[in-house]
C-alpha atoms as a PDB file:
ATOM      1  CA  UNK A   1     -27.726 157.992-110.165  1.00  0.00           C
ATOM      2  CA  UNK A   2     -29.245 158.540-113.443  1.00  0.00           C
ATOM      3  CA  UNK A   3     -31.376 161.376-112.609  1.00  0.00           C
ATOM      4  CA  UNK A   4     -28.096 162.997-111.114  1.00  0.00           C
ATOM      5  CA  UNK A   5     -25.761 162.423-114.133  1.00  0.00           C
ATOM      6  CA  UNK A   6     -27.906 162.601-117.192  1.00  0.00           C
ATOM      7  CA  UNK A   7     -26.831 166.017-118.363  1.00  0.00           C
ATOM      8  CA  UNK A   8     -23.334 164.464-118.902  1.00  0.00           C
ATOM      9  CA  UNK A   9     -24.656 162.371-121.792  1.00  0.00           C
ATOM     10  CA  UNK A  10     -22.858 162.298-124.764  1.00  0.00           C
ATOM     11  CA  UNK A  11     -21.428 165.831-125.461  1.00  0.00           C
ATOM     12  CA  UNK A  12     -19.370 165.913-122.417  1.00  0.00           C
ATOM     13  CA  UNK A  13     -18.121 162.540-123.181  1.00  0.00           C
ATOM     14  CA  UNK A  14     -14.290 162.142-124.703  1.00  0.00           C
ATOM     15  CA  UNK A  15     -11.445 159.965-125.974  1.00  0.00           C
ATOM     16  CA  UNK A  16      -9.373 158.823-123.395  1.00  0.00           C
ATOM     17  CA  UNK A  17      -7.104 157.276-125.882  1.00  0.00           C
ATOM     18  CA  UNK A  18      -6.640 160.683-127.323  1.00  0.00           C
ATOM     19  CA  UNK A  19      -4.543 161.687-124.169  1.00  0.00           C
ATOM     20  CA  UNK A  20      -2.464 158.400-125.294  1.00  0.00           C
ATOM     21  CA  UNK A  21      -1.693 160.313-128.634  1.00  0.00           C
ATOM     22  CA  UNK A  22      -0.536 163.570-127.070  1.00  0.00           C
ATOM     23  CA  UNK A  23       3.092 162.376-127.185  1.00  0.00           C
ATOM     24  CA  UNK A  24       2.690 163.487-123.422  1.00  0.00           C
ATOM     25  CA  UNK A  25       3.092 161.049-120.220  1.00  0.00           C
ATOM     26  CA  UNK A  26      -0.442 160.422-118.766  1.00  0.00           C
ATOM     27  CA  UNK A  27      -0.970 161.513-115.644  1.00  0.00           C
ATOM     28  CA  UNK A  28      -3.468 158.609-114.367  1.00  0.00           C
ATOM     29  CA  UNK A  29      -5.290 158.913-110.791  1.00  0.00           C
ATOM     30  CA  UNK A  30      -5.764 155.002-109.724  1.00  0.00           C
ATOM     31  CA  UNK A  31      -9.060 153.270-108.447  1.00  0.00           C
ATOM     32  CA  UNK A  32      -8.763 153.848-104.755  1.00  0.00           C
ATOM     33  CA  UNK A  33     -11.832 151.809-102.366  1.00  0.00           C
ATOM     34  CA  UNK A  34     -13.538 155.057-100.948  1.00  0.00           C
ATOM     35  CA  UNK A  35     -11.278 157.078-102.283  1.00  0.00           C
ATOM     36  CA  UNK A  36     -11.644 158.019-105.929  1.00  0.00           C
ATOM     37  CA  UNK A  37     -14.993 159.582-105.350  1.00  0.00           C
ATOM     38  CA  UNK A  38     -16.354 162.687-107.077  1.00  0.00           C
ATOM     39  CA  UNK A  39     -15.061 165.149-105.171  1.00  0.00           C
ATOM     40  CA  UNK A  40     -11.882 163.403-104.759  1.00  0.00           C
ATOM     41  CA  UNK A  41     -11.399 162.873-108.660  1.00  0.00           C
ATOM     42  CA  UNK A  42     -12.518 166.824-108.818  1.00  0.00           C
ATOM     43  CA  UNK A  43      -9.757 167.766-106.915  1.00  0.00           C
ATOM     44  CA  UNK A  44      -6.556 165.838-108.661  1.00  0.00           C
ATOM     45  CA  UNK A  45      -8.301 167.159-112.027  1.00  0.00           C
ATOM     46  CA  UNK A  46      -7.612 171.131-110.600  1.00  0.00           C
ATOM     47  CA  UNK A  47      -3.755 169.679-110.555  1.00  0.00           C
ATOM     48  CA  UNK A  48      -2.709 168.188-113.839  1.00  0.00           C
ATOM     49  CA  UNK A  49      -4.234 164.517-113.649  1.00  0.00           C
ATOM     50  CA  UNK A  50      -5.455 163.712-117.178  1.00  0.00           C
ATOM     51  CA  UNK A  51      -7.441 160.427-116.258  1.00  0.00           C
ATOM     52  CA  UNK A  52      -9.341 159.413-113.452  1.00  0.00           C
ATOM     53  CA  UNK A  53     -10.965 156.078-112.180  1.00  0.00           C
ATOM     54  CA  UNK A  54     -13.919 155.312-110.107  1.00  0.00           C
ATOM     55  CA  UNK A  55     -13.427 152.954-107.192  1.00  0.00           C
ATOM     56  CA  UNK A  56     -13.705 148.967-108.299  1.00  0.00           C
ATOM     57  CA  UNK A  57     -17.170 148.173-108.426  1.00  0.00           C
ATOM     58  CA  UNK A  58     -18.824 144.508-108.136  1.00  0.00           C
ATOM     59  CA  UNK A  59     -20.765 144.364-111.655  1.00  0.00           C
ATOM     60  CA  UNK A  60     -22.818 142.155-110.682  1.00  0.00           C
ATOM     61  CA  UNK A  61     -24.412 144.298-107.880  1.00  0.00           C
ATOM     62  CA  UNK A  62     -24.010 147.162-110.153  1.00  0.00           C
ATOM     63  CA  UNK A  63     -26.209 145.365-112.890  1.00  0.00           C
ATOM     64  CA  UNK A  64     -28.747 143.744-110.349  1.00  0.00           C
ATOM     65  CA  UNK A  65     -29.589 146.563-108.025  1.00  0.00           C
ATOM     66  CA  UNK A  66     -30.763 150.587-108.690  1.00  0.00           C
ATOM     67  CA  UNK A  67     -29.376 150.875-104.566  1.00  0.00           C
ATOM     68  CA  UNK A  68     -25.862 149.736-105.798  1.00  0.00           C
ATOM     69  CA  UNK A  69     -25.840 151.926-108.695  1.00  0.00           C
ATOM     70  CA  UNK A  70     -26.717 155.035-106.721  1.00  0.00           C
ATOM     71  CA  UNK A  71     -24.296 154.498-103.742  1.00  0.00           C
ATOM     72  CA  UNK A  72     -21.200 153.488-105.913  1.00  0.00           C
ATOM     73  CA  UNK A  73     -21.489 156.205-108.954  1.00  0.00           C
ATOM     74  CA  UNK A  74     -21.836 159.453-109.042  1.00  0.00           C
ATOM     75  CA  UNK A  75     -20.205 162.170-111.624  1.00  0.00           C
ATOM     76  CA  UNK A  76     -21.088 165.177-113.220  1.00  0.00           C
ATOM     77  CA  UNK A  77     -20.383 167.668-116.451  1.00  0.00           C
ATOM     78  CA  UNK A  78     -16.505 168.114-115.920  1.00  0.00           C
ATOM     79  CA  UNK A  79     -15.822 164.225-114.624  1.00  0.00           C
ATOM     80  CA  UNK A  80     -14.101 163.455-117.688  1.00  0.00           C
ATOM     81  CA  UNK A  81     -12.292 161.579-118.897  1.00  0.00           C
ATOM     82  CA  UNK A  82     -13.312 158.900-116.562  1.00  0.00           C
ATOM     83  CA  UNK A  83     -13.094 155.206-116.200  1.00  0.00           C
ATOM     84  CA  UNK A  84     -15.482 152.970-114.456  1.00  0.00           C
ATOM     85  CA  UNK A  85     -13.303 149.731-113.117  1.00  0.00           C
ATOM     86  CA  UNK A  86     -15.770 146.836-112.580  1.00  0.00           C
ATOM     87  CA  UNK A  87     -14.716 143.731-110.771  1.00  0.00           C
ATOM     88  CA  UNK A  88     -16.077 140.952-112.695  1.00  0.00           C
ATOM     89  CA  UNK A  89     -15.862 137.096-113.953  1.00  0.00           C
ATOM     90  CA  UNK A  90     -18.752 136.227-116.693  1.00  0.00           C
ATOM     91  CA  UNK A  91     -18.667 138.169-119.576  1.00  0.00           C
ATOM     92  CA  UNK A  92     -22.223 138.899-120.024  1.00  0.00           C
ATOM     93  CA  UNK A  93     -22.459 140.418-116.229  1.00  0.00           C
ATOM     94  CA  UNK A  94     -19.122 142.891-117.496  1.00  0.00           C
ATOM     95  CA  UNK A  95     -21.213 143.752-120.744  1.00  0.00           C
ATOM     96  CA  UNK A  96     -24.301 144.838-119.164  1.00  0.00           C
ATOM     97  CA  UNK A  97     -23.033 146.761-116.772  1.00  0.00           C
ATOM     98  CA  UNK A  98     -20.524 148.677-119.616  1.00  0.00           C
ATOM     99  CA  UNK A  99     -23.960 149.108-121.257  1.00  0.00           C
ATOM    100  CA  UNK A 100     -25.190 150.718-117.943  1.00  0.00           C
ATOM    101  CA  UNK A 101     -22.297 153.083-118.063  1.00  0.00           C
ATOM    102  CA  UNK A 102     -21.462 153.610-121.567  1.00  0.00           C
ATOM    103  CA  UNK A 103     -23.794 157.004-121.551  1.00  0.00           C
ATOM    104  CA  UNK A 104     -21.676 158.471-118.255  1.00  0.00           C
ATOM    105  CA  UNK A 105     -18.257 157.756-118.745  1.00  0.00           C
ATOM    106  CA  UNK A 106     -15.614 156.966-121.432  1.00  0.00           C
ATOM    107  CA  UNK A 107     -14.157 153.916-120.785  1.00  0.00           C
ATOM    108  CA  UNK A 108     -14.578 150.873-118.386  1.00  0.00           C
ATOM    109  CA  UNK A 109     -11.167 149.141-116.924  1.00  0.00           C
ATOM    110  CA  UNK A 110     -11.809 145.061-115.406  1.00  0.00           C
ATOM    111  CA  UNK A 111     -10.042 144.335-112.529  1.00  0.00           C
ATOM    112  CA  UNK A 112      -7.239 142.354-112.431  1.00  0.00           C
ATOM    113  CA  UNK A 113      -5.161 143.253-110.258  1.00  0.00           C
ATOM    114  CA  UNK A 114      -6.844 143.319-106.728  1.00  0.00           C
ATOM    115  CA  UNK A 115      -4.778 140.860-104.227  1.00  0.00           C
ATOM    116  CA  UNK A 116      -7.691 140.579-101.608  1.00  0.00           C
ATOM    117  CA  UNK A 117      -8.240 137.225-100.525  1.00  0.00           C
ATOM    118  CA  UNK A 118     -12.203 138.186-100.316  1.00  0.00           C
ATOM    119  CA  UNK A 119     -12.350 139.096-104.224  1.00  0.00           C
ATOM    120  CA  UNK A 120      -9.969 135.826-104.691  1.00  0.00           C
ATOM    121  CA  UNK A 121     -12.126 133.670-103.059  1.00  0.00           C
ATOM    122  CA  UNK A 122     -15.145 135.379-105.445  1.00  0.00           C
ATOM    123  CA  UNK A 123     -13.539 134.735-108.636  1.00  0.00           C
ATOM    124  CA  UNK A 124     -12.898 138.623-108.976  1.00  0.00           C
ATOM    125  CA  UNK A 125      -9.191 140.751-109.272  1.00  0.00           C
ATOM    126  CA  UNK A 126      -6.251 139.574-109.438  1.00  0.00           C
ATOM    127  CA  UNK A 127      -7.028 135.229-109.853  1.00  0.00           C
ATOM    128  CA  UNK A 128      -7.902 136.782-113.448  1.00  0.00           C
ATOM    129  CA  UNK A 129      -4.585 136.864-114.600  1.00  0.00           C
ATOM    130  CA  UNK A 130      -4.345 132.777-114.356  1.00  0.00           C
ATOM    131  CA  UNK A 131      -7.340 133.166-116.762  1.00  0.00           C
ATOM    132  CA  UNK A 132      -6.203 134.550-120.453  1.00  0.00           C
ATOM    133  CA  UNK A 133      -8.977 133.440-122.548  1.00  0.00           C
ATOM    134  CA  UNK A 134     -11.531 134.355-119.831  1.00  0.00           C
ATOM    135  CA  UNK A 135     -10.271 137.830-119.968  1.00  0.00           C
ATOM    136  CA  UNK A 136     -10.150 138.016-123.442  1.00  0.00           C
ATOM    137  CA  UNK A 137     -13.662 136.531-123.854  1.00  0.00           C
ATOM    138  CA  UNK A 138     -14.842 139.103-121.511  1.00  0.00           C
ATOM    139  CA  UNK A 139     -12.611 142.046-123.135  1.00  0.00           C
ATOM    140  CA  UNK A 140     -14.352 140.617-126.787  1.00  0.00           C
ATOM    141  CA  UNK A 141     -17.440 140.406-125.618  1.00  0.00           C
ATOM    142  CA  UNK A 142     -17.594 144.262-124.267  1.00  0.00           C
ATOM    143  CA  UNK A 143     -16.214 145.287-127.229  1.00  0.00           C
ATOM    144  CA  UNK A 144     -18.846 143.803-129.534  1.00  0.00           C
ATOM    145  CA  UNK A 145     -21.844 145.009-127.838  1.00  0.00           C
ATOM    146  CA  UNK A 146     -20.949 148.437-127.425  1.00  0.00           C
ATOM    147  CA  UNK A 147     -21.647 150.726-129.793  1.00  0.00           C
ATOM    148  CA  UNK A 148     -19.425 153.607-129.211  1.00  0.00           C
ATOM    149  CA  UNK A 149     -15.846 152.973-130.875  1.00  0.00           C
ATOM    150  CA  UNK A 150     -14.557 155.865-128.675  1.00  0.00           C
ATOM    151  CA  UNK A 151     -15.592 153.880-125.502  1.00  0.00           C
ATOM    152  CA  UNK A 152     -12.532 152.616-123.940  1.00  0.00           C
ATOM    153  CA  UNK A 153     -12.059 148.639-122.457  1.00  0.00           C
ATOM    154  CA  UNK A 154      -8.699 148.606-120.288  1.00  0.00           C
ATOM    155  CA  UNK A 155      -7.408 146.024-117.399  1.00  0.00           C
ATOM    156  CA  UNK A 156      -5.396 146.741-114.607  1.00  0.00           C
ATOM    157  CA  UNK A 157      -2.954 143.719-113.967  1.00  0.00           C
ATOM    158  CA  UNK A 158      -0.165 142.199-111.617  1.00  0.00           C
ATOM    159  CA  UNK A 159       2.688 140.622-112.913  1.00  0.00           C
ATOM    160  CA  UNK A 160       3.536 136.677-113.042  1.00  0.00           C
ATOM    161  CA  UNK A 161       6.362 134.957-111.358  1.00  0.00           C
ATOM    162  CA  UNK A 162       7.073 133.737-115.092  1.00  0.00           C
ATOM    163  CA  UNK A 163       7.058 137.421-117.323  1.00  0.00           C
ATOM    164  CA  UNK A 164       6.129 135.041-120.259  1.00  0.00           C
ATOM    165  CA  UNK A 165       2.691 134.362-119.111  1.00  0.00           C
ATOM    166  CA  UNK A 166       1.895 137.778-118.203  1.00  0.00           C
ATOM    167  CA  UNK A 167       3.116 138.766-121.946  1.00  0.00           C
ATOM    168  CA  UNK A 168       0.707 135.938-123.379  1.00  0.00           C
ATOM    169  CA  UNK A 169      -1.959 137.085-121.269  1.00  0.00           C
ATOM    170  CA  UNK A 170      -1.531 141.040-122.403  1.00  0.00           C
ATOM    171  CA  UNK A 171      -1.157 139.531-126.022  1.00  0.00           C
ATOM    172  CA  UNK A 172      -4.445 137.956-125.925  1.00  0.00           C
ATOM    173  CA  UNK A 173      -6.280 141.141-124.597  1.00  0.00           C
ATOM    174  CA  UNK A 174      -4.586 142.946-127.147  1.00  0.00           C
ATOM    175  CA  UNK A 175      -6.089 141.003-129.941  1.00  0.00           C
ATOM    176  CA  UNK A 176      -9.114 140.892-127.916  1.00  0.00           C
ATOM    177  CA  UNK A 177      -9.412 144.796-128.767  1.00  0.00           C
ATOM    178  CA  UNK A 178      -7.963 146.283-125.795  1.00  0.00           C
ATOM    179  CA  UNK A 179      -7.356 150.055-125.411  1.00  0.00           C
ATOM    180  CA  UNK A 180      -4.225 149.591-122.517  1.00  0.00           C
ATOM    181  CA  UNK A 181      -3.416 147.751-120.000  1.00  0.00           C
ATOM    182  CA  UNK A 182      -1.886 148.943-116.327  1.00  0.00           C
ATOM    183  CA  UNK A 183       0.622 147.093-115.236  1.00  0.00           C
ATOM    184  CA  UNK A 184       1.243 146.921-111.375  1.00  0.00           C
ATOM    185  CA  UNK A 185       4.718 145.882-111.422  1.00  0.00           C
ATOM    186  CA  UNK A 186       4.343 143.062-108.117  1.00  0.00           C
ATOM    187  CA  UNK A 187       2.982 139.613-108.544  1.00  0.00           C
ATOM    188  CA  UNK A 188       0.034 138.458-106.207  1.00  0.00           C
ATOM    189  CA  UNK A 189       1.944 137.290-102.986  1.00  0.00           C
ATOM    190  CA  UNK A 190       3.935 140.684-103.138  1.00  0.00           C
ATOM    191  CA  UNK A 191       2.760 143.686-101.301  1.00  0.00           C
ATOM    192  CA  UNK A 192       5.528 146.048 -99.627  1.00  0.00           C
ATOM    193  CA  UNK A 193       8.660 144.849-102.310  1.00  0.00           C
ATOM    194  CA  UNK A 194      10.356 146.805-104.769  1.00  0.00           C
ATOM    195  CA  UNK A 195       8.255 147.140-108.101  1.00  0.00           C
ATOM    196  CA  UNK A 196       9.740 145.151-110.940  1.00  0.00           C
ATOM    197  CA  UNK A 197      10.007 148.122-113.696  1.00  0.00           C
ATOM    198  CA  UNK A 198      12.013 145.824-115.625  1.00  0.00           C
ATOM    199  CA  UNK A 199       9.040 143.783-115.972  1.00  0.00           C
ATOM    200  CA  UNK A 200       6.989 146.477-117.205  1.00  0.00           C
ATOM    201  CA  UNK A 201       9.539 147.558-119.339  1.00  0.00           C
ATOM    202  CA  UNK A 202       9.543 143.648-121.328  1.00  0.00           C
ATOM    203  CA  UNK A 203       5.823 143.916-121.514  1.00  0.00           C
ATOM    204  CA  UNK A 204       5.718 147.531-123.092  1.00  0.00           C
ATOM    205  CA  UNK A 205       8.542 146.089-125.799  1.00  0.00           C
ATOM    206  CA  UNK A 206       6.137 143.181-126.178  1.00  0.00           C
ATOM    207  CA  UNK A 207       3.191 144.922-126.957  1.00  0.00           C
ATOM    208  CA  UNK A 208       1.522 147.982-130.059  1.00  0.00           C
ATOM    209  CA  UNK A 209      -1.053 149.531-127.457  1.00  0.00           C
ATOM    210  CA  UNK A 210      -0.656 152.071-124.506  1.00  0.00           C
ATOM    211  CA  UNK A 211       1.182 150.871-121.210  1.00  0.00           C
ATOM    212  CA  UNK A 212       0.516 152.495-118.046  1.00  0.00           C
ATOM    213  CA  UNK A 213       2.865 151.775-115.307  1.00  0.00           C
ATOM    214  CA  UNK A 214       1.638 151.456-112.157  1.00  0.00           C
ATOM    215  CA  UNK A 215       3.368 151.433-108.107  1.00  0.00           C
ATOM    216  CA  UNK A 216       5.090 152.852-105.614  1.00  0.00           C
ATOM    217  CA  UNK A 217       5.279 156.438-107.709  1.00  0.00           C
ATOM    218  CA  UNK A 218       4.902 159.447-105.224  1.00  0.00           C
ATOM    219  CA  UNK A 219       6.484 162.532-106.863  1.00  0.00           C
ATOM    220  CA  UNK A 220       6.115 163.861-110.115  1.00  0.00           C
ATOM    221  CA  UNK A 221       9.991 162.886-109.828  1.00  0.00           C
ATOM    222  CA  UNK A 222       9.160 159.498-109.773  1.00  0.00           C
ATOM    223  CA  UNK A 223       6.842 159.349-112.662  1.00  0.00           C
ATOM    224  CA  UNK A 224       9.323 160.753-114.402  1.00  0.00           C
ATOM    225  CA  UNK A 225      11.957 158.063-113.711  1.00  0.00           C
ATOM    226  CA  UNK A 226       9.162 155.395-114.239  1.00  0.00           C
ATOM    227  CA  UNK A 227       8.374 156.583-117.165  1.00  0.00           C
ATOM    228  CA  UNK A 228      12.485 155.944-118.349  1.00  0.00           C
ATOM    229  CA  UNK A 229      12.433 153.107-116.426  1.00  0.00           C
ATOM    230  CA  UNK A 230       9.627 151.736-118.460  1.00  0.00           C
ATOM    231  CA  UNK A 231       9.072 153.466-121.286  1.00  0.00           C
ATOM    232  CA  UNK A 232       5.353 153.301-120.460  1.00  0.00           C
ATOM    233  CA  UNK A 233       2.817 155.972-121.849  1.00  0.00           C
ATOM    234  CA  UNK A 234       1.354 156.104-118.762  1.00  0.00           C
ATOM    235  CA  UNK A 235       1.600 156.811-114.908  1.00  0.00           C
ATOM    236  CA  UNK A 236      -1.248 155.291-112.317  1.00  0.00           C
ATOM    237  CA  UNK A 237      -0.890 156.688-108.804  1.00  0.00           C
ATOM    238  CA  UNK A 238      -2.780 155.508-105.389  1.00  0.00           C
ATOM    239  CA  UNK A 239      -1.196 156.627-102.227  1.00  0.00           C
ATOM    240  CA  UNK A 240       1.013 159.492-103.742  1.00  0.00           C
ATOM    241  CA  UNK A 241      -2.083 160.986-104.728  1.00  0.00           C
ATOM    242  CA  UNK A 242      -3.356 160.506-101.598  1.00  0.00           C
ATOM    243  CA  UNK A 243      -0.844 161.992 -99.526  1.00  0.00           C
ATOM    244  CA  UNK A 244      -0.631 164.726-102.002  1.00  0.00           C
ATOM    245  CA  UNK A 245      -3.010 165.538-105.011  1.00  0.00           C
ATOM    246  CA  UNK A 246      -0.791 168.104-106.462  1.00  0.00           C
ATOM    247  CA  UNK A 247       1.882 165.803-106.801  1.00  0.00           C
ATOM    248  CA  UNK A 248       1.000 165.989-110.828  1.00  0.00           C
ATOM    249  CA  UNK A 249       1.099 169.778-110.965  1.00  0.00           C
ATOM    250  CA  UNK A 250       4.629 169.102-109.781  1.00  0.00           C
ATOM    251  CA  UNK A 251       4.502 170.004-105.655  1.00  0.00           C
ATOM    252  CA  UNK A 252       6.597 168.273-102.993  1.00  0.00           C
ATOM    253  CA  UNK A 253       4.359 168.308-100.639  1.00  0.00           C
ATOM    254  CA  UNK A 254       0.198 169.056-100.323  1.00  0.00           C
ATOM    255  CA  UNK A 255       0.111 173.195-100.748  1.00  0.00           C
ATOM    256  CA  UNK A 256      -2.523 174.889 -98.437  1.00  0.00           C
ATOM    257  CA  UNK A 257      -4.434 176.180-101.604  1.00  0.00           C
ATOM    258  CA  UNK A 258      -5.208 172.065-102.249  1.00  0.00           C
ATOM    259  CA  UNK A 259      -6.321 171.819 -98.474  1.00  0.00           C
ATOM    260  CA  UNK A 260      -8.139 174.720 -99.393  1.00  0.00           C
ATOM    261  CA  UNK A 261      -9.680 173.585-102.471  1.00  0.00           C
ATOM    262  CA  UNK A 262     -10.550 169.805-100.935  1.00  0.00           C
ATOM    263  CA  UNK A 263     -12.286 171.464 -98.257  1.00  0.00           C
ATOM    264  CA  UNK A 264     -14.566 173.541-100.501  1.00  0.00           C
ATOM    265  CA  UNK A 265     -15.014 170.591-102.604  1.00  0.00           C
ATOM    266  CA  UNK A 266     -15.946 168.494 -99.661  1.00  0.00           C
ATOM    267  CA  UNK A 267     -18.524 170.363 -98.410  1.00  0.00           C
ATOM    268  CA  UNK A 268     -19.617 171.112-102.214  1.00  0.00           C
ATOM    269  CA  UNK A 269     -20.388 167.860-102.523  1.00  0.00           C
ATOM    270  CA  UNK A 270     -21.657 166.984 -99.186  1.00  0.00           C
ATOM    271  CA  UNK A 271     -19.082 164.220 -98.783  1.00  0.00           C
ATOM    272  CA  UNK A 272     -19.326 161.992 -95.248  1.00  0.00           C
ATOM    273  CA  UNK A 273     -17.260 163.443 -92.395  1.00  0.00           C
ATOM    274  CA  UNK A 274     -15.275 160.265 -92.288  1.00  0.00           C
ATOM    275  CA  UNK A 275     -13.772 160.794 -95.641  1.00  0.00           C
ATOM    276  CA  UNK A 276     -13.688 164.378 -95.693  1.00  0.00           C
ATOM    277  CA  UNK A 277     -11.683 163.735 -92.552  1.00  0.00           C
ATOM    278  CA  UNK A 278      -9.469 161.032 -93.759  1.00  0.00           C
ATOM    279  CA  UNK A 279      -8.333 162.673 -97.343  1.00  0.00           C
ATOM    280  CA  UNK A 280      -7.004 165.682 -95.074  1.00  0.00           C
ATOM    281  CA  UNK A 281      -5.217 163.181 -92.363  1.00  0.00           C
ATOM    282  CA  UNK A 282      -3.801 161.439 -95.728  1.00  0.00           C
ATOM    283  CA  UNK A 283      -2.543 165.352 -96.801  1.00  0.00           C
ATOM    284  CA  UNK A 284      -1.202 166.669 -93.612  1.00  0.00           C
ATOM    285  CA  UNK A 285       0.332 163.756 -93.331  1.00  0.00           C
ATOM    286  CA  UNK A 286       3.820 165.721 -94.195  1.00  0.00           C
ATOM    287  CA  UNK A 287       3.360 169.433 -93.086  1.00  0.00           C
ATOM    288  CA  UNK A 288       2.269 167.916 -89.313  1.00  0.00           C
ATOM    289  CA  UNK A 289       4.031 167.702 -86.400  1.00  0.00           C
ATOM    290  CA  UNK A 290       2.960 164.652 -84.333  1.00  0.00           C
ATOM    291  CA  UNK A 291       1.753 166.570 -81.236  1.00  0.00           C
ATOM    292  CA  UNK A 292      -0.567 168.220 -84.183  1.00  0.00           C
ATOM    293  CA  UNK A 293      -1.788 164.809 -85.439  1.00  0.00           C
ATOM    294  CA  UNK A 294      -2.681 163.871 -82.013  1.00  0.00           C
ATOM    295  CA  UNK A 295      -5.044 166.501 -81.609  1.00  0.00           C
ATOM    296  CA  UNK A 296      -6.374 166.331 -85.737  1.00  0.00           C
ATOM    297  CA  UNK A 297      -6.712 163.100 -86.512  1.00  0.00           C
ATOM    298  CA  UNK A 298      -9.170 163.080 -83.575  1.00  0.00           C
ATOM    299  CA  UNK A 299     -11.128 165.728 -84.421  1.00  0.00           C
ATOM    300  CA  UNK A 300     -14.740 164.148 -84.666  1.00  0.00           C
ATOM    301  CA  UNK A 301     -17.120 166.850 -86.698  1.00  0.00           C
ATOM    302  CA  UNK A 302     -16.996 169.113 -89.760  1.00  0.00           C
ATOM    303  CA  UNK A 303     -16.780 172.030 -87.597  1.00  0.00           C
ATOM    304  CA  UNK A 304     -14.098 171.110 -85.279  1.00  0.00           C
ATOM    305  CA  UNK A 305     -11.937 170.127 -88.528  1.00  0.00           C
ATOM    306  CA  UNK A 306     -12.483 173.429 -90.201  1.00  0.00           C
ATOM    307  CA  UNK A 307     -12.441 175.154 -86.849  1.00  0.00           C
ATOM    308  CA  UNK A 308      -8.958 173.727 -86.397  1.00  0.00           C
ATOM    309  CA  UNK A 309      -7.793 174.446 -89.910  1.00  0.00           C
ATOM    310  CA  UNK A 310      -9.168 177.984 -89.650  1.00  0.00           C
ATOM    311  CA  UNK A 311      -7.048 178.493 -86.319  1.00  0.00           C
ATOM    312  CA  UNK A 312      -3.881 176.808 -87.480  1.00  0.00           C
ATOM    313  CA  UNK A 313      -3.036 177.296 -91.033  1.00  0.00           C
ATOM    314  CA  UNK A 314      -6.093 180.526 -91.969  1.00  0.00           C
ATOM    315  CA  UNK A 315      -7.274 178.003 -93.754  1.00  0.00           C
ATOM    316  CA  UNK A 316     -11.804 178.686 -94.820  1.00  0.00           C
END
């Protein structure tokens, strides 16, 4: 990892909070589990997302092991502004791996949001937000051992049954020293029901810092309703994103110059054929018939997938 990032140290760096002063939405690309990769976050940047984050990471693995480091991070000169979520619990364990980091990327974000019973069960995601002052110990603690004042400390959150414990808990992170919070707008047990924008909407009244709003936004339409919905400064979007990276730049649907792009950024950055395959299955999603995702989504090599792009849409 290090050998392969150094030359992004320090000048490449920025402010991500500066994008929170533009007086402009922010156009946030969410921490996706293999996902959010390089050549993933490369692409959405080529259509209008300000702000990218890295897949969750375990800290602890990320602090113990050189392996861990080099299979979950990778970035280069124009990865930036980026934010490296860390699933954590012990404050010490959040700071050295922020210290690990600090040199590559602008900000870290602490999970808090992830409803999988495995990170549950390890004291990680979203069991955090029944934990105030551990979260704000661990927010304090970054924030005192890092150097850089431009270095961003953020949380990604779900929402309480009771909105008044999820506005203590923000409260205490804010005096904590934190730079924004995302607020996924369900509560743990909820996974396919309506986001609660009112919610978000109390908790940006009930707070001085940045807001980012975060769920079930898949047009630029959307983010734009969110954002009156809300009032947030922000916008964090997973599956739109997904299923169409140039939703920011304001498309309906994925244009063949993105399939275009991803391809040639793919094989750019050697990505694995199961990815490289899955991020286009994830775009053609929409502009495919289902006789033609029959035959694509079975497709088994690099060549056959660019073979059948070539022969179908001229695209490389």
């Amino acid at each position: 990892m290090i050998g392969d990032i150094r030359e992004t140290k320090e000048c490449q760096l920025k402010d991500p909070m500066d994008l929170f002063h533009s007086g402009q939405v922010v156009k946030i690309c969410a921490p996706m589990v293999r996902y959010s990769k390089l050549a993933f976050r490369t692409l959405v940047r080529k259509y209008s997302c300000d702000l990218c984050y890295t897949p969750m990471i375990v800290a602890a693995d990320f602090v113990r092991s050189a392996k861990a480091r080099d299979s979950e991070f990778t970035t280069n000169k124009g990865d930036h502004p980026l934010i490296v979520q860390f699933a954590a619990k012990e404050a010490q364990i959040l700071c050295d791996a922020a210290r690990i980091i600090c040199p590559f990327a602008d900000g870290i974000d602490l999970n808090c949001g992830c409803p999988q019973r495995w990170a549950i069960s390890e004291g990680y995601g979203a069991c955090l937000i029944n934990k105030p002052e551990l979260v704000k110990d661990m927010v304090r603690h970054v924030r005192s051992q890092i150097d850089n004042p431009k270095f961003s400390v953020s949380i990604k959150i779900r929402i309480h049954e009771d909105l008044k414990r999820t506005v203590d808990l923000c409260q205490k992170a804010e005096a904590a020293g934190i730079s924004w919070i995302t607020v996924h707008g369900r509560s743990i047990e909820e996974r396919h029901q309506p986001v609660h924008y009112d919610a978000i909407k109390i908790i940006k009244q009930s707070m001085s810092i940045p807001i980012v709003a975060n769920g079930d936004i898949k047009t630029l339409k959307d983010a734009e309703n969110v954002h009156h919905l809300t009032e947030a400064d922000g916008v964090m979007v997973a599956r739109g994103l997904l299923a169409n990276p140039a939703m920011f730049a304001g498309y309906e649907e994925t244009p063949f110059q993105c399939i275009q792009d991803w391809v040639d950024i793919a094989l750019e950055h050697g990505t694995p054929f199961t990815c490289f395959h899955h991020h286009l299955m994830y775009m053609m999603e929409r502009i495919t018939s289902k006789q033609e995702k029959k035959v694509f989504n079975v497709l088994s090599s690099t060549s056959a997938v660019l073979d059948y792009l070539n022969d179908h849409y001229g695209v490389w």
